[in-house]
N, C-alpha and C. Protein backbone atom coordinates (compact mmCIF):
# COMPACT_ATOMS: atom_id res chain seq x y z
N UNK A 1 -105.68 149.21 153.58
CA UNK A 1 -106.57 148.68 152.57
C UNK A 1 -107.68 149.71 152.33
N UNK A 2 -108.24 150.06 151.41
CA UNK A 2 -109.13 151.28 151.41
C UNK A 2 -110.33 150.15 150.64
N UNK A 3 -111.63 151.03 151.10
CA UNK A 3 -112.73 150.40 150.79
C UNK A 3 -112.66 150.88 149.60
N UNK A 4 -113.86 149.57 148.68
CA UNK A 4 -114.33 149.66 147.75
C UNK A 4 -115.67 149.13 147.82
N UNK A 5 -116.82 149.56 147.14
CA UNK A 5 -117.78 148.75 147.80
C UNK A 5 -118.08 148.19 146.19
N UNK A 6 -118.89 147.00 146.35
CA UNK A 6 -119.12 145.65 145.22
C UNK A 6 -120.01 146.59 144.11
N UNK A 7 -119.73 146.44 143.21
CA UNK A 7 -120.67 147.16 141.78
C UNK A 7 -121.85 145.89 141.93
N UNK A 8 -122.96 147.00 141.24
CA UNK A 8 -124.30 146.25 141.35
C UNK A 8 -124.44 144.59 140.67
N UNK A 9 -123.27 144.43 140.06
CA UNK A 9 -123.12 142.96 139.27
C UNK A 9 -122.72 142.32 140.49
N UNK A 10 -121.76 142.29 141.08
CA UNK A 10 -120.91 141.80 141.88
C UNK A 10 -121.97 141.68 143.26
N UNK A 11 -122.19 142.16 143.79
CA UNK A 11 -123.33 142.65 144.87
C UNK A 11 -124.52 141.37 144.62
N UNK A 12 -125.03 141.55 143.31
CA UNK A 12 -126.27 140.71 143.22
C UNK A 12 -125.79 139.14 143.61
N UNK A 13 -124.53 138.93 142.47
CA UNK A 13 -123.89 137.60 142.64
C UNK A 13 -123.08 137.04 143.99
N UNK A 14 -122.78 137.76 144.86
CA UNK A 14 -122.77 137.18 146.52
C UNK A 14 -123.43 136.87 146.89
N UNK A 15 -124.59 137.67 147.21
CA UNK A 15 -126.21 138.11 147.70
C UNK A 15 -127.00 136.61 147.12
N UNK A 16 -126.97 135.99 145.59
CA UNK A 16 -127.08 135.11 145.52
C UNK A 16 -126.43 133.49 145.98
N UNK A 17 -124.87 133.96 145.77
CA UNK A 17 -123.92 132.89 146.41
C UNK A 17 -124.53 132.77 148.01
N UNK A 18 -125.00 133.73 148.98
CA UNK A 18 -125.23 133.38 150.18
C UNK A 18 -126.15 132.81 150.35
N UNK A 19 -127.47 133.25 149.54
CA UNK A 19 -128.39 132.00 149.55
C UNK A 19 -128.42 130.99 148.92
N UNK A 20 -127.88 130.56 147.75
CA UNK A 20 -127.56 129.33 148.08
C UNK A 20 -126.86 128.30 148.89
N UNK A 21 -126.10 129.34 149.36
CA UNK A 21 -125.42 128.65 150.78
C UNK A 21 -126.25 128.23 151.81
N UNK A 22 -127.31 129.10 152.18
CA UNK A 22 -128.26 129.13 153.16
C UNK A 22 -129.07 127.93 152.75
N UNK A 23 -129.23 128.06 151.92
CA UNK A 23 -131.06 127.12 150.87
C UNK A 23 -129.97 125.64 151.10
N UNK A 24 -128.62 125.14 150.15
CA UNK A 24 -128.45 124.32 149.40
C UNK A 24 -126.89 123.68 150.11
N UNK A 25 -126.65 124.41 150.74
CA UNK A 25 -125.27 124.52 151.63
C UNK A 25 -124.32 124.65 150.14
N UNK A 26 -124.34 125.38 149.53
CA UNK A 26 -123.12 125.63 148.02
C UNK A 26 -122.51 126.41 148.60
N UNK A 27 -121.14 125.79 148.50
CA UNK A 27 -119.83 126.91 148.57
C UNK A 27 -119.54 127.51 148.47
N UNK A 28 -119.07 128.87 149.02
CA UNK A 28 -118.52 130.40 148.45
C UNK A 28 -117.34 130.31 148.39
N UNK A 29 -116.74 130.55 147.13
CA UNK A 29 -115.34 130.07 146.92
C UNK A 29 -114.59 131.70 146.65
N UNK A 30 -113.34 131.55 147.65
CA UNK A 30 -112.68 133.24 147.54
C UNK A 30 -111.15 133.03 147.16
N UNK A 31 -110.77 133.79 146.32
CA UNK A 31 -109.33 134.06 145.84
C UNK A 31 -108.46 133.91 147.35
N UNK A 32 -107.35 132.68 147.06
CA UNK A 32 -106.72 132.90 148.74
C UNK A 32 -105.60 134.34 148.20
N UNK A 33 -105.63 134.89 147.28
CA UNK A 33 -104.79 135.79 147.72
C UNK A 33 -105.07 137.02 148.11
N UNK A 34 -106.11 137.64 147.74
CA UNK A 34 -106.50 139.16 148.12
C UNK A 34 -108.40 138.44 148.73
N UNK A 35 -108.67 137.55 149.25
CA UNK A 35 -110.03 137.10 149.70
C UNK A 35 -110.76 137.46 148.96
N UNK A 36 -111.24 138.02 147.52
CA UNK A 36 -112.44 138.28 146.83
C UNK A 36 -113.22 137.06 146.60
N UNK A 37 -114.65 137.19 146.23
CA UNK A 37 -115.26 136.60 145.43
C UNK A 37 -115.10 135.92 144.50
N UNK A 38 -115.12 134.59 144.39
CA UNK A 38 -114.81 134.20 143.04
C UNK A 38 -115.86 133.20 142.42
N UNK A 39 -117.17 132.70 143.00
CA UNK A 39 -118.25 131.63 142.70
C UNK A 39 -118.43 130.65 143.36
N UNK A 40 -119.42 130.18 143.28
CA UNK A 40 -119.64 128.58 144.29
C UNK A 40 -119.37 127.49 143.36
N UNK A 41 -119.12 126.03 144.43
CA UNK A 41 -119.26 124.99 143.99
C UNK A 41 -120.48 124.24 144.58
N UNK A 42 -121.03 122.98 144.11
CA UNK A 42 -121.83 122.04 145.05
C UNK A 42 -120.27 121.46 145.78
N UNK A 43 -119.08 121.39 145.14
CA UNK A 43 -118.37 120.42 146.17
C UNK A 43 -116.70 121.40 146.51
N UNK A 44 -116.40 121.04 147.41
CA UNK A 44 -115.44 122.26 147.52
C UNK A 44 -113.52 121.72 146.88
N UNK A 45 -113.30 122.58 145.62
CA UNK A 45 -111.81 122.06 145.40
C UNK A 45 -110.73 121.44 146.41
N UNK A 46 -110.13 120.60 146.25
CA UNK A 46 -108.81 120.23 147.66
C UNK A 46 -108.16 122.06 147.71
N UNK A 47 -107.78 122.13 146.58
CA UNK A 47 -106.92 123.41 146.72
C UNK A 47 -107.66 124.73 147.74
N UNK A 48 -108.69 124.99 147.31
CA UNK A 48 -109.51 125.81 148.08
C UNK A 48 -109.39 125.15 149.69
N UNK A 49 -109.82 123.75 149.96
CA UNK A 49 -109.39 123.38 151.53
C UNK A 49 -108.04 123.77 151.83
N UNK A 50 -107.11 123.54 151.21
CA UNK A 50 -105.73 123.76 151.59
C UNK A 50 -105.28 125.17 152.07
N UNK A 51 -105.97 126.07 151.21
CA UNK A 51 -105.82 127.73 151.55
C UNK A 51 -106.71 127.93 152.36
N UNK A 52 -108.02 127.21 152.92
CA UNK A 52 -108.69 128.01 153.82
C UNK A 52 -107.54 127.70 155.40
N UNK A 53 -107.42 126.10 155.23
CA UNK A 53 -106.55 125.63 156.35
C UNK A 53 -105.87 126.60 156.71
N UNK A 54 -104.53 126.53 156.36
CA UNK A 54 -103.29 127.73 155.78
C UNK A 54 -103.58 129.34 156.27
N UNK A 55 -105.07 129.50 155.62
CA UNK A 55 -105.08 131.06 156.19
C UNK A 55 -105.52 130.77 157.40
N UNK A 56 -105.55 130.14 158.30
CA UNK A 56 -106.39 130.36 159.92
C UNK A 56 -104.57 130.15 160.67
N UNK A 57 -104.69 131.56 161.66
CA UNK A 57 -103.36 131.61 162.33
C UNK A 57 -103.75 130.95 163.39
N UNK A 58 -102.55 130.32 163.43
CA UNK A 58 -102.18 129.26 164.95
C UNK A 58 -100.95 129.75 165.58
N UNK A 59 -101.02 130.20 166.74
CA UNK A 59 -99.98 130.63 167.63
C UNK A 59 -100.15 129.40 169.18
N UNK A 60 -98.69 128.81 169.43
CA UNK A 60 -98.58 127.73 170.05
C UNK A 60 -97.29 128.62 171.31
């Protein structure tokens, strides 16, 4: 995977998504397929629960 680092648009709008996370508890909502950025909610989609589930490995 080679780095890229966030353009100054992109950068500001995390940087904000985290504090409202911090301040308001709002959601940071990420593409389940390549994990980017994609915006907050106040409430979190089922679909978004389903892919966070899904991506956490379980070895039994």
């Amino acid at each position: 995977m080679d780095f890229r680092p966030l353009a100054e648009l992109e950068r500001r709008s995390v940087a904000t998504a985290l504090r409202g996370n911090a301040d308001r508890g709002v959601a940071l909502l990420m593409d389940p397929k390549d994990t980017r950025f994609v915006g907050t909610a106040e409430e979190v989609p089922d679909e978004q629960v389903i892919a966070a589930v899904k991506s956490v490995p379980c070895h039994y």
